[in-house]
Structure formats: C-alpha cells, structure tokens
PDB file of N, CA and C in Angstrom:
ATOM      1  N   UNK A   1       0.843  -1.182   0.000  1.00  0.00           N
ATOM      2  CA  UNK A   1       0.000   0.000   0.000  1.00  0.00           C
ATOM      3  C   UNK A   1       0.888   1.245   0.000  1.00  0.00           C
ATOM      4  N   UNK A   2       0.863   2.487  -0.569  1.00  0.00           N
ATOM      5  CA  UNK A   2       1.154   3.479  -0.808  1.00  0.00           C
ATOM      6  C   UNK A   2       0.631   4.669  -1.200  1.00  0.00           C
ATOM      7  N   UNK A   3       0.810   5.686  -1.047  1.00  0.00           N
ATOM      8  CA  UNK A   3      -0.050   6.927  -1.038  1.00  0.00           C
ATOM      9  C   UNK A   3       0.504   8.234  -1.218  1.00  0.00           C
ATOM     10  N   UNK A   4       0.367   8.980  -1.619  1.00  0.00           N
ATOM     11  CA  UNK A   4       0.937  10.564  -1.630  1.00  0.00           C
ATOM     12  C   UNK A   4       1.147  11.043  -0.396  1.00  0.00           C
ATOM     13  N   UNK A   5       1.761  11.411   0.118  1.00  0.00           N
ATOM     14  CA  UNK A   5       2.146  12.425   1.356  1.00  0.00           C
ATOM     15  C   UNK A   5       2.294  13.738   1.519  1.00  0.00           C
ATOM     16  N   UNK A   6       1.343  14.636   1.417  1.00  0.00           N
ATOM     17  CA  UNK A   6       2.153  16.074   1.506  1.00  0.00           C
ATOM     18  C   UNK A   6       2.796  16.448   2.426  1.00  0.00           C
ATOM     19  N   UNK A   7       2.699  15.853   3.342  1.00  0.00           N
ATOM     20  CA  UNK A   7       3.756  16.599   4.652  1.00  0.00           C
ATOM     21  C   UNK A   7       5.332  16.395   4.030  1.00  0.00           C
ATOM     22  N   UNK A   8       5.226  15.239   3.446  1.00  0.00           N
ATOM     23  CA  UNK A   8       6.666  14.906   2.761  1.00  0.00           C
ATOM     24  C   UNK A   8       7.067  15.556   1.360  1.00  0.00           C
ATOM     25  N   UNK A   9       5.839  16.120   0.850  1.00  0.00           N
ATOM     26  CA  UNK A   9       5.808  16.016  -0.584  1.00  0.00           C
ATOM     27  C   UNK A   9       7.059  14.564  -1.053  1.00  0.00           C
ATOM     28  N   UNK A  10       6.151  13.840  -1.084  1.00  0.00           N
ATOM     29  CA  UNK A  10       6.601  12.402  -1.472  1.00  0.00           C
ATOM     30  C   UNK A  10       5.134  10.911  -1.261  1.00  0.00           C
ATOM     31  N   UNK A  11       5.999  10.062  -1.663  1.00  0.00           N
ATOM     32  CA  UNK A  11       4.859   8.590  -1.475  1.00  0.00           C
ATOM     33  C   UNK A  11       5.108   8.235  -0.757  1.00  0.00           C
ATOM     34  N   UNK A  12       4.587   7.779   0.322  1.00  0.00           N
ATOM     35  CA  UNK A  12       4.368   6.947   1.742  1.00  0.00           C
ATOM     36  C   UNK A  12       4.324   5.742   1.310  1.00  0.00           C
ATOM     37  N   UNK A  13       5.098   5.114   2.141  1.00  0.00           N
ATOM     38  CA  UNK A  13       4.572   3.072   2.055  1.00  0.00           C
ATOM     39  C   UNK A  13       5.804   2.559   2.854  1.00  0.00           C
ATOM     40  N   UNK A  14       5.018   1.333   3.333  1.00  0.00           N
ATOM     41  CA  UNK A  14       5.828   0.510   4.250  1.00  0.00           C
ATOM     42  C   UNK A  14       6.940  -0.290   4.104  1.00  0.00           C
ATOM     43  N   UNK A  15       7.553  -0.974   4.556  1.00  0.00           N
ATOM     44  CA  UNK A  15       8.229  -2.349   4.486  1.00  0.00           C
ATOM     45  C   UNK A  15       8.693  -2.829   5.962  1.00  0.00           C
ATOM     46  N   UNK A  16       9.272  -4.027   6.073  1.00  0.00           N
ATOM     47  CA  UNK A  16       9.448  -4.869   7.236  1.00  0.00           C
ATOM     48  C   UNK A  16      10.759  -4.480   7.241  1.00  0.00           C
ATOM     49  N   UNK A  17      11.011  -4.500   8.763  1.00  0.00           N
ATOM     50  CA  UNK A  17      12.744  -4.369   8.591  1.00  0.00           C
ATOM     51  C   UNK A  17      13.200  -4.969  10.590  1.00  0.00           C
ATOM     52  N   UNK A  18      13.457  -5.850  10.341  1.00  0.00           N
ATOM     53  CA  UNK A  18      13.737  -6.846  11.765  1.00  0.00           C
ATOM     54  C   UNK A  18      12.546  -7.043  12.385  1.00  0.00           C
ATOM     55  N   UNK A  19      11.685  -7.454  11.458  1.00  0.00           N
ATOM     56  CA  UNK A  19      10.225  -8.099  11.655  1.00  0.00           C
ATOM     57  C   UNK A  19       9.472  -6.695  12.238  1.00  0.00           C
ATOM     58  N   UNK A  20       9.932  -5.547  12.166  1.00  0.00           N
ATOM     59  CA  UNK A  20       9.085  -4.510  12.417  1.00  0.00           C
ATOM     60  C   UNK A  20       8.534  -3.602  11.118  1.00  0.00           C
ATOM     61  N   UNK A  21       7.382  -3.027  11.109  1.00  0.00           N
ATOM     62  CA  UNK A  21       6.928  -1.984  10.367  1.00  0.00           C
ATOM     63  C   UNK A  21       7.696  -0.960  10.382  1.00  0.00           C
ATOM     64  N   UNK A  22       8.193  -0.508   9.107  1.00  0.00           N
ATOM     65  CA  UNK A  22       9.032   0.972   8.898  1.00  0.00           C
ATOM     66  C   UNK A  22       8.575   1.622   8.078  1.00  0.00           C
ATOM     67  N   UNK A  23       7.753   3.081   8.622  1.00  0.00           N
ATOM     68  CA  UNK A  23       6.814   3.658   7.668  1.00  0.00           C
ATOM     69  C   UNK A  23       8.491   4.259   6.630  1.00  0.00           C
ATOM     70  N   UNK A  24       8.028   4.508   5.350  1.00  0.00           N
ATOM     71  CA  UNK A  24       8.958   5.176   4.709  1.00  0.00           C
ATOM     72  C   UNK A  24       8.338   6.317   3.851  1.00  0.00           C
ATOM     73  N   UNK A  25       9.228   7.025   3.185  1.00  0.00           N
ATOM     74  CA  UNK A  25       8.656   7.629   2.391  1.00  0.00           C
ATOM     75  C   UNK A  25       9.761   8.131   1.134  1.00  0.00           C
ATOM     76  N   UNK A  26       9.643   8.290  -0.277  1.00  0.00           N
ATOM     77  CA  UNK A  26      10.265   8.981  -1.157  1.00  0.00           C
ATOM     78  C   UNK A  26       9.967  10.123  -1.896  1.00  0.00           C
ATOM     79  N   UNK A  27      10.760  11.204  -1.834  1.00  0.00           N
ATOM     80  CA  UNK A  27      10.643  12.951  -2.403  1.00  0.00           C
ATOM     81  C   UNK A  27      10.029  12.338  -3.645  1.00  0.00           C
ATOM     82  N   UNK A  28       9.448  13.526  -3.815  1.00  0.00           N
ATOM     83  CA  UNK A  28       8.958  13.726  -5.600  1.00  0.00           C
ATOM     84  C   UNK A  28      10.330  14.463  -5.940  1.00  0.00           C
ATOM     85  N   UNK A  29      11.243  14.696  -5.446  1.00  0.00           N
ATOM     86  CA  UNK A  29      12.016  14.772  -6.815  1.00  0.00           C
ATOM     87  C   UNK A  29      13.203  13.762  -6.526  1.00  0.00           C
ATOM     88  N   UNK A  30      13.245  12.690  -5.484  1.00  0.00           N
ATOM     89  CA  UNK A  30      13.986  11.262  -6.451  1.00  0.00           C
ATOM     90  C   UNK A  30      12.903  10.413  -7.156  1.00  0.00           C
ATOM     91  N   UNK A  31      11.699  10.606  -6.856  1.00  0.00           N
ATOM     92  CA  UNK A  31      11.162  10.252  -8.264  1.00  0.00           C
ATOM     93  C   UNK A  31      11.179  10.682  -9.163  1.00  0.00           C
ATOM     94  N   UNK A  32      11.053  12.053  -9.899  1.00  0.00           N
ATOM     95  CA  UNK A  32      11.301  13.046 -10.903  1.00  0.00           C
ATOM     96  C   UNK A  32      12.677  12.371 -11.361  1.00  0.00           C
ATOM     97  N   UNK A  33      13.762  12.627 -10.671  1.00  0.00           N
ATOM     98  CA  UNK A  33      15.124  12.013 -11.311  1.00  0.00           C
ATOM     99  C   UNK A  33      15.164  10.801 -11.680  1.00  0.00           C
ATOM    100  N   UNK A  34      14.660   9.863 -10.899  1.00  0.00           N
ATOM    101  CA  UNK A  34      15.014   8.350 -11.026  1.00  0.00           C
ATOM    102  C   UNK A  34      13.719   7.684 -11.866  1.00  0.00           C
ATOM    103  N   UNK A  35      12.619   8.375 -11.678  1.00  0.00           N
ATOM    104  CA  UNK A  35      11.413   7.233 -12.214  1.00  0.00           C
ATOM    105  C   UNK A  35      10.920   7.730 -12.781  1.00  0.00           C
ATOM    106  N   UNK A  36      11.331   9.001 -13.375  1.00  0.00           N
ATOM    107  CA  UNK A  36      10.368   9.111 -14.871  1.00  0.00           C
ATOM    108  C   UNK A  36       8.667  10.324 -13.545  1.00  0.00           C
ATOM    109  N   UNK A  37       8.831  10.925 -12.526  1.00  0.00           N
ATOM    110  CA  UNK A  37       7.684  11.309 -12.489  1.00  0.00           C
ATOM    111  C   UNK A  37       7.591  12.515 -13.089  1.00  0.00           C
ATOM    112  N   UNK A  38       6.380  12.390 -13.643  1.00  0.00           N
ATOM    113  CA  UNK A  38       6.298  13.984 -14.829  1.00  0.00           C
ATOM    114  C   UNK A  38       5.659  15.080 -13.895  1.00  0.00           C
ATOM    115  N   UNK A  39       6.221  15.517 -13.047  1.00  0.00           N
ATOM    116  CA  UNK A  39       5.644  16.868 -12.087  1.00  0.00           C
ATOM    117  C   UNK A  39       5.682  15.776 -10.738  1.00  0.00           C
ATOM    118  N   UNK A  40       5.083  17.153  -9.936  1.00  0.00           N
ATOM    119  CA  UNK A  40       5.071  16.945  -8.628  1.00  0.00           C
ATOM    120  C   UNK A  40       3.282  16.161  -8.022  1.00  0.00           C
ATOM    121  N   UNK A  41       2.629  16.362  -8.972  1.00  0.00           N
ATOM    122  CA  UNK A  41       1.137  16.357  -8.294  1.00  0.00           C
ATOM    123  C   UNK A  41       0.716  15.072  -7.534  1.00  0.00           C
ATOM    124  N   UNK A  42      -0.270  14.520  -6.926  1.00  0.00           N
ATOM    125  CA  UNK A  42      -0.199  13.653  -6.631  1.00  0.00           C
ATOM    126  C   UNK A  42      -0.193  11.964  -7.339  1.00  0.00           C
ATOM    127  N   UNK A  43      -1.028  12.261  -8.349  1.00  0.00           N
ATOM    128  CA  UNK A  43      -1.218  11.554  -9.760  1.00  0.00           C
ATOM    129  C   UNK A  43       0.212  11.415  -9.852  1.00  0.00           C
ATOM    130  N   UNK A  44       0.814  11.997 -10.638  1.00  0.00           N
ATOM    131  CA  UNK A  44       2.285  11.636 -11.437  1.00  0.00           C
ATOM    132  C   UNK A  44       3.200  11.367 -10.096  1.00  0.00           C
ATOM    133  N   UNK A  45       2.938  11.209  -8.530  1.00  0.00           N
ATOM    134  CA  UNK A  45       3.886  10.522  -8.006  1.00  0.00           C
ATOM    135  C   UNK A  45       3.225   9.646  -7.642  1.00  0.00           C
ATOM    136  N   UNK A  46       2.449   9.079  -7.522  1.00  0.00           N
ATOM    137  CA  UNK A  46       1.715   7.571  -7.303  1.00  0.00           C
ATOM    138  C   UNK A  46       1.941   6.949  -8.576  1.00  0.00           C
ATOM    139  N   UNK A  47       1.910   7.630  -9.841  1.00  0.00           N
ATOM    140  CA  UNK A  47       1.860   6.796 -10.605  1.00  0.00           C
ATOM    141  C   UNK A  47       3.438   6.108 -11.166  1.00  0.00           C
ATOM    142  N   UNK A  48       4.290   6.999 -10.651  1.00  0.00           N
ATOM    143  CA  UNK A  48       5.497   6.502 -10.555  1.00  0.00           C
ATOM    144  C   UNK A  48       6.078   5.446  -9.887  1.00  0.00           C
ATOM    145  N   UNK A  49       5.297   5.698  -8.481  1.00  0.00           N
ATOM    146  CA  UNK A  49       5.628   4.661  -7.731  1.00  0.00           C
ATOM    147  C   UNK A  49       4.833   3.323  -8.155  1.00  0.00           C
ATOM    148  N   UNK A  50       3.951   2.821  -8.354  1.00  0.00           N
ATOM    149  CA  UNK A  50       3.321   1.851  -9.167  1.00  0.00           C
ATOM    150  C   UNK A  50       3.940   1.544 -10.169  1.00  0.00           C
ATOM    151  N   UNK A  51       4.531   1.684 -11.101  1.00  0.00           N
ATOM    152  CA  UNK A  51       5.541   1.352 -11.915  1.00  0.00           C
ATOM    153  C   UNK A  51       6.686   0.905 -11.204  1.00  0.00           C
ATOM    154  N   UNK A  52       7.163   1.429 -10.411  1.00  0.00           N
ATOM    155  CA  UNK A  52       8.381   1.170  -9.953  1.00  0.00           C
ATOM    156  C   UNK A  52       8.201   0.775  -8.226  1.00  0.00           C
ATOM    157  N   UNK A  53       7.462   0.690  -7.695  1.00  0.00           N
ATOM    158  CA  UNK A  53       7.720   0.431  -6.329  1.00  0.00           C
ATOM    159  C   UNK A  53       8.513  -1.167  -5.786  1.00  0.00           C
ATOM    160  N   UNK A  54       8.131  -1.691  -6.599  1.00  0.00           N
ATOM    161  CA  UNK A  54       8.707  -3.023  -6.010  1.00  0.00           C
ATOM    162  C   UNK A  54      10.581  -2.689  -6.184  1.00  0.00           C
ATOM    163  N   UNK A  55      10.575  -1.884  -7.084  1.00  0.00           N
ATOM    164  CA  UNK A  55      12.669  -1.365  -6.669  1.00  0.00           C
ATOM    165  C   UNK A  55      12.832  -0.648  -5.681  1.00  0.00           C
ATOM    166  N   UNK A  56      11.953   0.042  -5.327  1.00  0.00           N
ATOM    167  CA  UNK A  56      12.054   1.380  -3.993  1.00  0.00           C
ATOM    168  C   UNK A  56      11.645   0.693  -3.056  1.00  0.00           C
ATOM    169  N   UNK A  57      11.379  -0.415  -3.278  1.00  0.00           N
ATOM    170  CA  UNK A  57      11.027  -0.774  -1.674  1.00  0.00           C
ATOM    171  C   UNK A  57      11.882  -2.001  -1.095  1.00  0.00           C
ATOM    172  N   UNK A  58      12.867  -2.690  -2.398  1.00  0.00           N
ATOM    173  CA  UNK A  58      13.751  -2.698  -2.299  1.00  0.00           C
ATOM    174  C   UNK A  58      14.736  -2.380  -2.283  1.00  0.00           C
ATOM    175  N   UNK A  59      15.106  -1.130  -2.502  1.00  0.00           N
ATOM    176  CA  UNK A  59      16.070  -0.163  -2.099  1.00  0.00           C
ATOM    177  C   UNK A  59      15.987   0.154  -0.629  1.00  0.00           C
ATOM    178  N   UNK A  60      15.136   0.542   0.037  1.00  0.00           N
ATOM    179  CA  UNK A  60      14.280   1.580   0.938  1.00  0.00           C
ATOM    180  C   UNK A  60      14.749   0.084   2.014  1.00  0.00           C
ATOM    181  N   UNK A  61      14.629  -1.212   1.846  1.00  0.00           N
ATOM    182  CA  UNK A  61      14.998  -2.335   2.504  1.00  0.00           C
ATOM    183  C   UNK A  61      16.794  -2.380   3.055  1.00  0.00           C
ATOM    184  N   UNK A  62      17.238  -2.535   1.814  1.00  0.00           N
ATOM    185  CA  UNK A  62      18.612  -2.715   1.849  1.00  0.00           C
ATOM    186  C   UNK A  62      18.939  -1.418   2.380  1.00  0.00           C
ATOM    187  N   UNK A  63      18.647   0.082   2.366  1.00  0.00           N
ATOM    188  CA  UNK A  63      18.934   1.028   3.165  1.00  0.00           C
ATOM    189  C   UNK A  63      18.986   1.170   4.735  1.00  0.00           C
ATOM    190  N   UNK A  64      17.669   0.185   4.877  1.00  0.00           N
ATOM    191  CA  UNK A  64      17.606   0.049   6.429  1.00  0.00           C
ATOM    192  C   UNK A  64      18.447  -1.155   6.775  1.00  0.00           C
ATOM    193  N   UNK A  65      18.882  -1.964   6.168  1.00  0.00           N
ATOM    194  CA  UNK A  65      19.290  -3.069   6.422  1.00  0.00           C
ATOM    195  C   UNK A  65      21.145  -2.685   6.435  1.00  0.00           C
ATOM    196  N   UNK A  66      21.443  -1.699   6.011  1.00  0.00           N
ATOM    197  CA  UNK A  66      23.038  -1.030   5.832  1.00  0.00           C
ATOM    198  C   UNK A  66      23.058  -0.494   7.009  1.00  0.00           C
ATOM    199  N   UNK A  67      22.009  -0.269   8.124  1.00  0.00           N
ATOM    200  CA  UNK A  67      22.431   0.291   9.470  1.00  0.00           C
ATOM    201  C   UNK A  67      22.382   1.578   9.285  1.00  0.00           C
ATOM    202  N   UNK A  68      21.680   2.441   8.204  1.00  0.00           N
ATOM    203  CA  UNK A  68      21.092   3.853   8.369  1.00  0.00           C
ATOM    204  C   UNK A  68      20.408   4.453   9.484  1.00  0.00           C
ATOM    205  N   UNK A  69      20.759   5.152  10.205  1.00  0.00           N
ATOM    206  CA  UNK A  69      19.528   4.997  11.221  1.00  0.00           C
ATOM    207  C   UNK A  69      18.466   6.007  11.040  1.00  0.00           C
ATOM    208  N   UNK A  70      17.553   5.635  11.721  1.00  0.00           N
ATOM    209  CA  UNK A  70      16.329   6.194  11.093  1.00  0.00           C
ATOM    210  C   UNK A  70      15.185   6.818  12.818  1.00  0.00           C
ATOM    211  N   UNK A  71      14.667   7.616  12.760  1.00  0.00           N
ATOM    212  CA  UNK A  71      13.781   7.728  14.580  1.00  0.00           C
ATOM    213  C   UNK A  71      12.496   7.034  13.525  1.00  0.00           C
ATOM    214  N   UNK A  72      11.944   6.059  14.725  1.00  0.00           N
ATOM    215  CA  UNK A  72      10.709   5.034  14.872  1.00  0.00           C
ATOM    216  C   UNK A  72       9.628   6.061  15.052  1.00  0.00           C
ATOM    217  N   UNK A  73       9.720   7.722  15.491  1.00  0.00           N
ATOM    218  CA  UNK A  73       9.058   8.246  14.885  1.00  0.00           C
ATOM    219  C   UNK A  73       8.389   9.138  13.888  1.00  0.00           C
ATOM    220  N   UNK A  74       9.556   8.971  13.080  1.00  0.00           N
ATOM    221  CA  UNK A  74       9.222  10.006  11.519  1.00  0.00           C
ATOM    222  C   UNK A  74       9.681   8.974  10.755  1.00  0.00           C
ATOM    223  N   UNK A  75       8.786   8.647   9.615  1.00  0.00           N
ATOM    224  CA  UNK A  75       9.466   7.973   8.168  1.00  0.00           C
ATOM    225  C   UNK A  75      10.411   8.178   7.948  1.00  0.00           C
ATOM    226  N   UNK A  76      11.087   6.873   7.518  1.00  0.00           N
ATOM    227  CA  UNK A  76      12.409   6.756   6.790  1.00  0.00           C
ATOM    228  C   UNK A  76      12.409   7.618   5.493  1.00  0.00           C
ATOM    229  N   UNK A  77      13.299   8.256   4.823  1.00  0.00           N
ATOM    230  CA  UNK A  77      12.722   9.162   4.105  1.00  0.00           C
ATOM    231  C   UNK A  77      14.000   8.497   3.089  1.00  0.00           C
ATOM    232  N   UNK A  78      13.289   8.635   1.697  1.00  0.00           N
ATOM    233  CA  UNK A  78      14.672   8.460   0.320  1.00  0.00           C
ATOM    234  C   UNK A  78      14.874   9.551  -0.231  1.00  0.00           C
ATOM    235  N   UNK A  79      15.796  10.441  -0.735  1.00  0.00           N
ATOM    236  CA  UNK A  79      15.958  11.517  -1.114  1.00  0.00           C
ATOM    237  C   UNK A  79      16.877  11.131  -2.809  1.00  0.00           C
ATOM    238  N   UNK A  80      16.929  11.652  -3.524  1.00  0.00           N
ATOM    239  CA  UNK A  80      17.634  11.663  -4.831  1.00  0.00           C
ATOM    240  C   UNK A  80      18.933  11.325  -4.661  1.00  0.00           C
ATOM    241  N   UNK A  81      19.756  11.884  -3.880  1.00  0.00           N
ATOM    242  CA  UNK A  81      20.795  11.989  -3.773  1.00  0.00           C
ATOM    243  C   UNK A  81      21.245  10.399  -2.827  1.00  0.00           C
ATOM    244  N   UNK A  82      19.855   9.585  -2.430  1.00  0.00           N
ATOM    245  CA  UNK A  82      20.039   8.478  -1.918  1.00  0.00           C
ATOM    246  C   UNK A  82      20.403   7.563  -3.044  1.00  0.00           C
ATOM    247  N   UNK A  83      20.068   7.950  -3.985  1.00  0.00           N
ATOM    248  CA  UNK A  83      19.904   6.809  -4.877  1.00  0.00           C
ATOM    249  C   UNK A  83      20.811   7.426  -6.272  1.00  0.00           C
ATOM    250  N   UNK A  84      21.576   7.950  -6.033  1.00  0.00           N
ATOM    251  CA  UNK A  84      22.682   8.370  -7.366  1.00  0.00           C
ATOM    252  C   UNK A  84      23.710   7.212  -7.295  1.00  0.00           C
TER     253      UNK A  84
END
C-alpha cells in the first residue's frame, strides 16, 4: 500500500525491517530524477511509484538493512541523492 504524502511532498509506504513496520517515504524529486515522475502532483507521483515500487522498496529495505539509522518516529525518508 502506498499513497501521496504532503507533509513529505513524497509517497508513503511501508516495508518490514527486523520483523518490524518501517513507515517510509520517497521525495517527488527522487522520483522526478530516477522514475520518470512527470511533475510533482499527486497523480504523477503515485503513478510513478506503481511502476516502480517493487525497486524502492527494495532499495528503501537494503537502506535500512546497511544500518542507516532512522527515529521510529518520523518515516524513513529516500531523497535523490540516496539513490545516485
């Protein structure tokens, strides 16, 4: 499941990470760079992520799994510059 976020301006969505829930989230503009999103709106970043989420959420995995640390209470966040 995934969703637009404006607090983030980015997509919200989960994954498991040491059998716990880790809310995450990715900017609209490492989607813009990396996935093809055409603007910022909410449409063109959902629809990016649907195309591509099953890589970002394996990315967004192996990030937490490299010992990034992250506070349990704000989303893990991916930024562009995460993924160059």
């Amino acid at each position: 499941m995934y969703a637009y976020n404006p607090d983030f301006n980015g997509v919200s969505f989960r994954i498991k990470v040491l059998g716990r829930n880790c809310r995450c989230v990715i900017t609209a503009e490492a989607l813009q760079d990396h996935y093809e999103a055409e603007g910022d709106s909410k449409e063109a970043l959902e629809s990016a992520f649907a195309e591509n989420g099953e890589e970002i959420m394996t990315i967004a995995e192996s990030m937490a799994h490299e010992g990034i640390e992250y506070d349990a209470e704000l989303p893990f966040i991916i930024y562009s510059s995460d993924l160059d």
